[in-house]
Protein backbone atom coordinates (compact mmCIF):
# COMPACT_ATOMS: atom_id res chain seq x y z
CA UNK A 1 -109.06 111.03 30.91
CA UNK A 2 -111.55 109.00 33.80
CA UNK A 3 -110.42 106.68 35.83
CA UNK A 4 -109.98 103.26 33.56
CA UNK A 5 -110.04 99.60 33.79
CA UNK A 6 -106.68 99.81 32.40
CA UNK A 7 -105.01 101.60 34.82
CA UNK A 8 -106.72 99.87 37.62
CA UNK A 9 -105.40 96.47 35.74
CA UNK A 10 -101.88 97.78 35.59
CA UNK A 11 -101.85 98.75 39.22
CA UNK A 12 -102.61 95.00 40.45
CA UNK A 13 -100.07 93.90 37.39
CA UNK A 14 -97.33 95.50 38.79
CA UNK A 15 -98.15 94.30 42.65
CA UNK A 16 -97.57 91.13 41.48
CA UNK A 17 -93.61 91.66 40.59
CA UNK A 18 -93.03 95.10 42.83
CA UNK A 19 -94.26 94.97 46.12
CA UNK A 20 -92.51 96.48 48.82
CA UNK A 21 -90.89 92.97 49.55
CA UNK A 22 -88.86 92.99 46.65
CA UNK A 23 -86.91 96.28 46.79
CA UNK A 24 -83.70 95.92 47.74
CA UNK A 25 -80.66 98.60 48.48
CA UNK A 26 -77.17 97.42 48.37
CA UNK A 27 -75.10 100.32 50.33
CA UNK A 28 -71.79 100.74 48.99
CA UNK A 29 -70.80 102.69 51.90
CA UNK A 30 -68.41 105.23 49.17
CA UNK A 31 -71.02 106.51 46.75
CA UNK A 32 -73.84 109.36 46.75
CA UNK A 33 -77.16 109.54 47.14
CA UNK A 34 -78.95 112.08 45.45
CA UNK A 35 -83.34 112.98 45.69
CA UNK A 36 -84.43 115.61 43.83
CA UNK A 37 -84.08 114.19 40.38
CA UNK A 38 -87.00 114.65 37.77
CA UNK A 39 -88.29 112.30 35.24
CA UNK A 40 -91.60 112.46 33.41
CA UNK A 41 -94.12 110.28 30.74
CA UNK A 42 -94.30 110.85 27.17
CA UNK A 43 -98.29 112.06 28.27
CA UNK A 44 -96.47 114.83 30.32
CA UNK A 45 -94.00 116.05 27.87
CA UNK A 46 -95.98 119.13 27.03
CA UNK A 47 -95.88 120.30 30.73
CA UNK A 48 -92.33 121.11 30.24
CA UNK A 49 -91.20 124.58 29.44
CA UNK A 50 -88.71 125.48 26.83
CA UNK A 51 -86.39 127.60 28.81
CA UNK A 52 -85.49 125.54 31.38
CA UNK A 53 -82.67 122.90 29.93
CA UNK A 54 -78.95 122.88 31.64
CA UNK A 55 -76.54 125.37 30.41
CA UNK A 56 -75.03 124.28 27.12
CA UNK A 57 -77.84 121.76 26.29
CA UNK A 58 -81.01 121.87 24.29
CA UNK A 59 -84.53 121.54 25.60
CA UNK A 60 -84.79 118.44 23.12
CA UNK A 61 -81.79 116.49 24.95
CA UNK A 62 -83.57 118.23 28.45
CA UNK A 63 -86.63 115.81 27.14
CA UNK A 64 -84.69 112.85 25.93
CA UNK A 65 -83.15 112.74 29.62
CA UNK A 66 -86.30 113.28 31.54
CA UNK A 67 -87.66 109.78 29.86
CA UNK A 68 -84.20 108.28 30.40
CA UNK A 69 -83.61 106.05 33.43
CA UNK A 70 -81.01 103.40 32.29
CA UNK A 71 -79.15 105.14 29.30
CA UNK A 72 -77.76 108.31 30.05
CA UNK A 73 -78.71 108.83 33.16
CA UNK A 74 -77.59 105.68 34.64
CA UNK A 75 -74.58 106.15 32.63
CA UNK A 76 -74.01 109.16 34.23
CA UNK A 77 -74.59 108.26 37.64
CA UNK A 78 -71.88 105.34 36.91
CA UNK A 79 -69.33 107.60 35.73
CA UNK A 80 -69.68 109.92 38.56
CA UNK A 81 -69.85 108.30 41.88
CA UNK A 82 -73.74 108.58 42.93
CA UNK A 83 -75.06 105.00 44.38
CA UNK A 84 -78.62 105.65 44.37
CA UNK A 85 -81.50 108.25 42.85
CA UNK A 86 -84.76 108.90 44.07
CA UNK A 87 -86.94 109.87 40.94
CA UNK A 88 -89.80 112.38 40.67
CA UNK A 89 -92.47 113.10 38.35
CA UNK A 90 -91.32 116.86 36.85
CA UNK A 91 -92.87 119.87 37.71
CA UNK A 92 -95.99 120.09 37.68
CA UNK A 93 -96.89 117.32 37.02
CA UNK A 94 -100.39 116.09 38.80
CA UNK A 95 -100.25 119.38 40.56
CA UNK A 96 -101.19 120.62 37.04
CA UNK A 97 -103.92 118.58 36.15
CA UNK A 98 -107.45 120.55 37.15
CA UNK A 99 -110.16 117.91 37.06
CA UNK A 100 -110.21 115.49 40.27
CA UNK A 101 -110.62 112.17 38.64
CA UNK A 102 -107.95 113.01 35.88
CA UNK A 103 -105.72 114.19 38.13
CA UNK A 104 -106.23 110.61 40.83
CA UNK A 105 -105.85 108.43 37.69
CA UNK A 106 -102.68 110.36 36.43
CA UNK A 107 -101.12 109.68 39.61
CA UNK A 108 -101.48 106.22 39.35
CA UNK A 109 -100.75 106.00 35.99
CA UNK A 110 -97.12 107.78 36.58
CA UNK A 111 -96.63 105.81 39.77
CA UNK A 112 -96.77 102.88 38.33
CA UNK A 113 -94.94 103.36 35.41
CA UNK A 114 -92.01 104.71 37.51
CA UNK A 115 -92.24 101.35 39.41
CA UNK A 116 -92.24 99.32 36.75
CA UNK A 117 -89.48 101.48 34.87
CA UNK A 118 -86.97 100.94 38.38
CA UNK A 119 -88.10 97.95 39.70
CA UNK A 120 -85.16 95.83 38.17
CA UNK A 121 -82.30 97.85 39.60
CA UNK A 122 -83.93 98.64 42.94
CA UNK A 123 -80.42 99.05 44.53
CA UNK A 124 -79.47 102.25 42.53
CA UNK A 125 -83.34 103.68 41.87
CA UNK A 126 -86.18 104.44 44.16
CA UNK A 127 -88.79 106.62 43.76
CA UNK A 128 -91.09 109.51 45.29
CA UNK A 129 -95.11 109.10 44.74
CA UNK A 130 -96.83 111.52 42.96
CA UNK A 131 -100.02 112.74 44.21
CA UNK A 132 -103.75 114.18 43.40
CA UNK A 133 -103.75 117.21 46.07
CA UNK A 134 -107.60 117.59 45.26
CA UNK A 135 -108.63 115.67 47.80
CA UNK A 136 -106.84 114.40 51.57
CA UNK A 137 -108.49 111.16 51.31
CA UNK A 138 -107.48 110.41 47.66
CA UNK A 139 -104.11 111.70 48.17
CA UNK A 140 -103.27 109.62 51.77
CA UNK A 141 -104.73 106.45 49.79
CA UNK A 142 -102.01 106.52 46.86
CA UNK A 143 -99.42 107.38 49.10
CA UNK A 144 -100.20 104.49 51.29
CA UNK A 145 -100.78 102.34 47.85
CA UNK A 146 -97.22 104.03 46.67
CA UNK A 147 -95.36 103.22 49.85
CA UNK A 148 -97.08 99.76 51.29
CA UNK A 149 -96.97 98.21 47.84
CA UNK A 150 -94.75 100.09 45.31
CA UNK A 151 -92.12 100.42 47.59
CA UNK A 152 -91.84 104.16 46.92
CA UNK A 153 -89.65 105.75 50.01
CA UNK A 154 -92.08 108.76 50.27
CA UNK A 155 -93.67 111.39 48.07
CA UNK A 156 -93.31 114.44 46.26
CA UNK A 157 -95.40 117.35 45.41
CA UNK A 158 -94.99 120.64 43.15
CA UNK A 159 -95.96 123.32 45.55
CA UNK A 160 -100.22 123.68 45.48
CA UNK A 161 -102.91 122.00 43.26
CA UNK A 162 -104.84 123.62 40.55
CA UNK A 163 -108.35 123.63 40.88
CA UNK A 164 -111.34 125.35 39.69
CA UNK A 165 -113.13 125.39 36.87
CA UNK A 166 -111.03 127.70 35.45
CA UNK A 167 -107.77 126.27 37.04
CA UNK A 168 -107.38 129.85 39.03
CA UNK A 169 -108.46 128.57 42.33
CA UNK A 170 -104.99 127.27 44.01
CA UNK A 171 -105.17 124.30 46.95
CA UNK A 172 -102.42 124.73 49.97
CA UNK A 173 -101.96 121.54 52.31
CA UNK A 174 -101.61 124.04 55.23
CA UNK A 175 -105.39 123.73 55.68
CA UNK A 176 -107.33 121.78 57.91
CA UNK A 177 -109.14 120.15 55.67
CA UNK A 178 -105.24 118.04 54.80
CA UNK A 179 -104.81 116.83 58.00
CA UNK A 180 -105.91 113.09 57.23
CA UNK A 181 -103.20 113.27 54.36
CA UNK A 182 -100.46 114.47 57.65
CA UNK A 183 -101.57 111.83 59.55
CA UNK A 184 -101.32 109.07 56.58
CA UNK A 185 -97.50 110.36 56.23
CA UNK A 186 -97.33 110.53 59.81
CA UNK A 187 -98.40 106.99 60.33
CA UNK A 188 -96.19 105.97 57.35
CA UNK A 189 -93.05 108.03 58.62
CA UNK A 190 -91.85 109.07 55.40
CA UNK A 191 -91.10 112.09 53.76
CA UNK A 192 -93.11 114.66 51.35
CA UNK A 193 -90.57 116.76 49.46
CA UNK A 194 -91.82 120.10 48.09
CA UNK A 195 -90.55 120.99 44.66
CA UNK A 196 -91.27 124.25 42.82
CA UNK A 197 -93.86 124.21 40.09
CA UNK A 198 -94.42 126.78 37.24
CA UNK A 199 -97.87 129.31 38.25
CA UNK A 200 -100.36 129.37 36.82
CA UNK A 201 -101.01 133.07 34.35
CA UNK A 202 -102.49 134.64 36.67
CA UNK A 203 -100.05 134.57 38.88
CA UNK A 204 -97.04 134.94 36.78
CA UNK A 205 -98.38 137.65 35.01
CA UNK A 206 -99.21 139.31 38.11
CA UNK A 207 -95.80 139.25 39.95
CA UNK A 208 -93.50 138.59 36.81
CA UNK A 209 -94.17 140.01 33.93
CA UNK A 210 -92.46 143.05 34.12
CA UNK A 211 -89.62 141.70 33.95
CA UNK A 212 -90.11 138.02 32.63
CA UNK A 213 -86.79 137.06 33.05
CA UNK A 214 -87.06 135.98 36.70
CA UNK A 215 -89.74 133.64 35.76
CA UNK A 216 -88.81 130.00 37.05
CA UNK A 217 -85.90 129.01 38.94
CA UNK A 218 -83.86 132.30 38.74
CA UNK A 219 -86.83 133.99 41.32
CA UNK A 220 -90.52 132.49 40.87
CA UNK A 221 -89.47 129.25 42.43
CA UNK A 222 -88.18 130.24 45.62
CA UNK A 223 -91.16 133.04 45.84
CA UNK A 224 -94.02 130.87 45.77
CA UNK A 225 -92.72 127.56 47.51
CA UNK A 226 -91.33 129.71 50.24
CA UNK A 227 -94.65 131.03 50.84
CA UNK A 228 -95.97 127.38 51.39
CA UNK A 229 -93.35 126.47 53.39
CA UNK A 230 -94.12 128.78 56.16
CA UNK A 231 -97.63 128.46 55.73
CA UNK A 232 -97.48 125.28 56.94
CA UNK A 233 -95.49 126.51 60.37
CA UNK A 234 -97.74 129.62 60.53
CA UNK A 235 -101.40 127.05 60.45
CA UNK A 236 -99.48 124.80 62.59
CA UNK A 237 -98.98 121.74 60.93
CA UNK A 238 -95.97 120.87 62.60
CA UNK A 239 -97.92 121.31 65.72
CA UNK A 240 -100.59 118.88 64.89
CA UNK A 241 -97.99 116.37 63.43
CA UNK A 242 -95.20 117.19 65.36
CA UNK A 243 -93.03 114.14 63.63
CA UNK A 244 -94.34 114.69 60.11
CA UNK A 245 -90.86 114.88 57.88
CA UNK A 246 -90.55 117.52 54.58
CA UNK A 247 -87.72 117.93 52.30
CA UNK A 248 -86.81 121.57 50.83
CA UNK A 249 -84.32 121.53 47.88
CA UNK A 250 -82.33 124.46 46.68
CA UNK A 251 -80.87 125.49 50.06
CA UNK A 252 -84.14 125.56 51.67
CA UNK A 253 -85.76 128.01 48.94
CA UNK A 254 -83.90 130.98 50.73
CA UNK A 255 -86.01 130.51 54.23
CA UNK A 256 -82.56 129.18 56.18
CA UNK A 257 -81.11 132.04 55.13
CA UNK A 258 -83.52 134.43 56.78
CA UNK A 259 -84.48 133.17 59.77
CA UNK A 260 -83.58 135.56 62.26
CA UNK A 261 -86.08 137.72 60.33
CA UNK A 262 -88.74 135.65 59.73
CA UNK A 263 -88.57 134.56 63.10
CA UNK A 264 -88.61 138.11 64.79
CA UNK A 265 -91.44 139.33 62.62
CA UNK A 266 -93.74 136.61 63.24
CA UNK A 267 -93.39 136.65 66.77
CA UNK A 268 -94.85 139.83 66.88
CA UNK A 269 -97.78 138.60 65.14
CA UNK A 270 -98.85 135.73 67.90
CA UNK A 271 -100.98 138.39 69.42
CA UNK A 272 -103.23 138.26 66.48
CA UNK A 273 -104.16 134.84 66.83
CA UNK A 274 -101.34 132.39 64.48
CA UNK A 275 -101.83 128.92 65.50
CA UNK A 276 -98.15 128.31 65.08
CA UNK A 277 -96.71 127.55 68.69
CA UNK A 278 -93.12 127.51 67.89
CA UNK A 279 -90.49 129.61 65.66
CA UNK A 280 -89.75 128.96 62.31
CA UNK A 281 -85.99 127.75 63.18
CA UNK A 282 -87.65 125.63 65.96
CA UNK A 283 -89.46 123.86 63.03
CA UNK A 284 -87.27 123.78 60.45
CA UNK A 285 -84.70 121.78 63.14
CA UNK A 286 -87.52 119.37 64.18
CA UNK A 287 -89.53 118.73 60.77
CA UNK A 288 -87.76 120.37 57.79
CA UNK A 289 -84.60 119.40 55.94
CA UNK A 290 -83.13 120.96 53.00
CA UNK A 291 -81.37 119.73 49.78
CA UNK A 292 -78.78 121.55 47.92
CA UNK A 293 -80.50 120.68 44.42
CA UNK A 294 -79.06 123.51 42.17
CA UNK A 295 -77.43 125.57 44.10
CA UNK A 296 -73.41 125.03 44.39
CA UNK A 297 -72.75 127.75 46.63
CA UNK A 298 -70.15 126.37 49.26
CA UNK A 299 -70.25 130.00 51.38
CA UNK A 300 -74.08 129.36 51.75
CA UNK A 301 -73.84 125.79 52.31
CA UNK A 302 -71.14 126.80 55.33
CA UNK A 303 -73.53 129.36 56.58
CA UNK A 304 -76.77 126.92 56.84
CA UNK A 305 -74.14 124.62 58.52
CA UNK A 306 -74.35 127.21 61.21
CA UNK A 307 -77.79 127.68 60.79
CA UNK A 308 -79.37 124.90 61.27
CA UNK A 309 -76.55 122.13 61.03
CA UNK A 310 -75.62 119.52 59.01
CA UNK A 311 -77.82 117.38 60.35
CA UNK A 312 -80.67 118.86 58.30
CA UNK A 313 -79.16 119.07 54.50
CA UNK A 314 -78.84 116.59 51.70
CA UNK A 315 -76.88 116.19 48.63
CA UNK A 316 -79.29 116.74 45.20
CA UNK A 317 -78.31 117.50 41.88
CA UNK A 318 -81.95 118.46 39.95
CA UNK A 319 -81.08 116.39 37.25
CA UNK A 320 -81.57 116.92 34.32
CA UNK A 321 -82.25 120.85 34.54
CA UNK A 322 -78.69 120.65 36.15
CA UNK A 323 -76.23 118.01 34.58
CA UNK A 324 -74.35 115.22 37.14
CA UNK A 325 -71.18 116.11 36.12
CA UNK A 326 -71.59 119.48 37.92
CA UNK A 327 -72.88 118.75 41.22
CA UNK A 328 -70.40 115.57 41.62
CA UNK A 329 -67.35 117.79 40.77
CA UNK A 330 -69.10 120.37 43.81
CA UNK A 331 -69.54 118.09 46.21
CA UNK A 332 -66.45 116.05 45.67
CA UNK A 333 -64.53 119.00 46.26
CA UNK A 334 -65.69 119.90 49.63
CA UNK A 335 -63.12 117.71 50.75
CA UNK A 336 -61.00 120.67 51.22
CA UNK A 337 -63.99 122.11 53.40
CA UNK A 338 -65.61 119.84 55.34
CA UNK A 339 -64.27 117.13 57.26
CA UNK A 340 -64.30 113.54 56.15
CA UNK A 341 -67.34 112.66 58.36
CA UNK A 342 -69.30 116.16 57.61
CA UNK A 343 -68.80 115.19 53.78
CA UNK A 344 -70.02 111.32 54.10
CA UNK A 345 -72.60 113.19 56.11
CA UNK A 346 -74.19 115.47 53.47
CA UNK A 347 -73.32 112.84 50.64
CA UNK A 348 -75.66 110.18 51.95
CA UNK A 349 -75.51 109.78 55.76
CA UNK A 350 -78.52 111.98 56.44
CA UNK A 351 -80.32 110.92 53.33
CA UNK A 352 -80.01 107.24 54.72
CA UNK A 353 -81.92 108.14 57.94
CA UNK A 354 -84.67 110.18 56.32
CA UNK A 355 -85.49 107.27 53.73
CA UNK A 356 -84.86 104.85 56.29
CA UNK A 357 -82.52 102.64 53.45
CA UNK A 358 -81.22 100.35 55.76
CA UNK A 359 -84.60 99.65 57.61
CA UNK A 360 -86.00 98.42 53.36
């Protein structure tokens, strides 16, 4: 699928009743916010796999809700005390897509459906741009379409880009070559949130198939993203673009918890030449936050807290691999736990000041 007239048509259609002038957030001051919550296209159905629907639900409904916006998910949202939803184009979405072109007219094609789709209840939607990694240039000019004239309040990608000719050869954005697309979300001061994608074969069949239960979120999630998570402290990103912003969800994909490790062993490895100038932890508190997308654990939420503070973690749910119901009734009862400014704190307050609501 090339680039069409079409698409290119759409995109100027929806400018016309979506810009960034029109989006509006109306803070209740009470509610949540929530950010790491998919939603696909019919075109992308077939990218999702058949394991991965909430416990007691069926990957048909697991579809059904991924298409939703204002049925049962808004419905939900209502009846559970969340304000306002960033939506995301589900794993792996363009990240998936091989060719170049198709993969730069995909991303316009889902970002502008997902505008149109939100863009008359802009006080309880926003959205996250998805993006061709293929290319820096490509990728910085639909995020700066996304944010400048969508209104999007940032972007969001599933871990590295499939390339090749055979779709083996994998693209990280810890390379040089992505620093134009750091400075575009540099100079746009809004966040990229990494998300998990599925690997490719070669890859899973590699590291997972003897025992092909800990494919996907259970293990293979955290494994790879992790890995590109540090990448881009060990090739210095953070040093180039020291107020670039990314978003982690489940509990930081197990890197908060380890940092006294990871920290310790690469510090022995500075001799060898690591352009990283800093620690891990120092990053992670400068450029990195984490949401809790998935994973309920209130023990592990109380030991980030001493981690790497409050400060850095958000409330997510992963809708609709996780139902609402669940992570509402978690994070409502933290009021036992956490103070009544900790909890407004990690139920929207920080997620307020990384998509700069109040400044749309």
């Amino acid at each position: 699928m090339k680039k069409s007239l079409a698409i290119l048509t759409g995109a100027f259609y929806l400018l016309s009743f979506y810009g960034v002038e029109s989006r509006v957030w109306r803070d209740s001051g009470t509610g949540t916010i929530v950010l790491e919550e998919a939603w696909t296209i019919p075109e992308l159905l077939f990218q999702i796999p058949n394991t991965t629907a909430a416990l007691g639900h069926t990957n048909a409904e697991l579809k059904s809700n991924l298409i939703d916006i204002h049925n049962q998910r808004l419905a939900d949202m209502n009846a559970n005390g969340i304000d306002f939803m960033v939506i995301s184009c589900a794993q792996p979405c363009i990240q998936g897509i091989v060719d170049p072109e198709d993969a730069a007219a995909m991303a316009v094609m889902v970002n502008d459906r997902l505008a149109e789709s939100i863009a008359n209840n802009t006080d309880r939607f926003g959205g996250f741009a998805s993006l061709s990694m293929h290319n820096a240039t490509v990728a910085s000019e639909e995020l700066r379409r996304a944010v400048k004239q969508l209104g999007f309040l940032g972007a969001l990608v599933n871990d590295y880009q499939q390339s090749g000719p055979d779709g083996a050869t994998l693209l990280y954005y810890d390379r040089p070559e992505y620093d134009p697309f750091w400075q575009t979300v540099t100079e746009l001061d809004v966040p990229v949130y990494f998300h998990p994608r599925s690997n490719i074969p070669q890859v899973q069949s590699f590291l997972f198939n003897h025992s092909p239960f800990i494919k996907g979120p259970a293990q293979e999630y955290a494994v790879t993203l992790s890995n590109h998570i540090i990448g881009l402290c060990t090739n210095g990103v953070f040093d180039r673009f020291p107020k670039v912003k990314i978003i982690v969800g489940h509990m930081g994909e197990r890197i908060p918890s380890d940092l006294v490790r990871i920290d310790e062993q690469l510090l022995r490895q500075k001799t060898l030449g690591m352009p990283m100038l800093k620690s891990v932890t120092e990053y992670w508190l400068a450029n990195i936050y984490e949401t809790t997308s998935g994973n309920f654990a209130t023990p592990l939420l109380q030991f980030h807290m001493d981690q790497i503070g409050l400060d850095r973690i958000m409330f997510s749910i992963d809708y609709p691999y996780v139902v609402i119901p669940e992570g509402a009734a978690w994070i409502n009862g933290l009021n036992e736990t956490l103070t009544k400014q900790q909890l407004n704190s990690l139920k929207r307050g920080v997620a307020i000041e990384v998509l700069r609501l109040n400044e749309n």
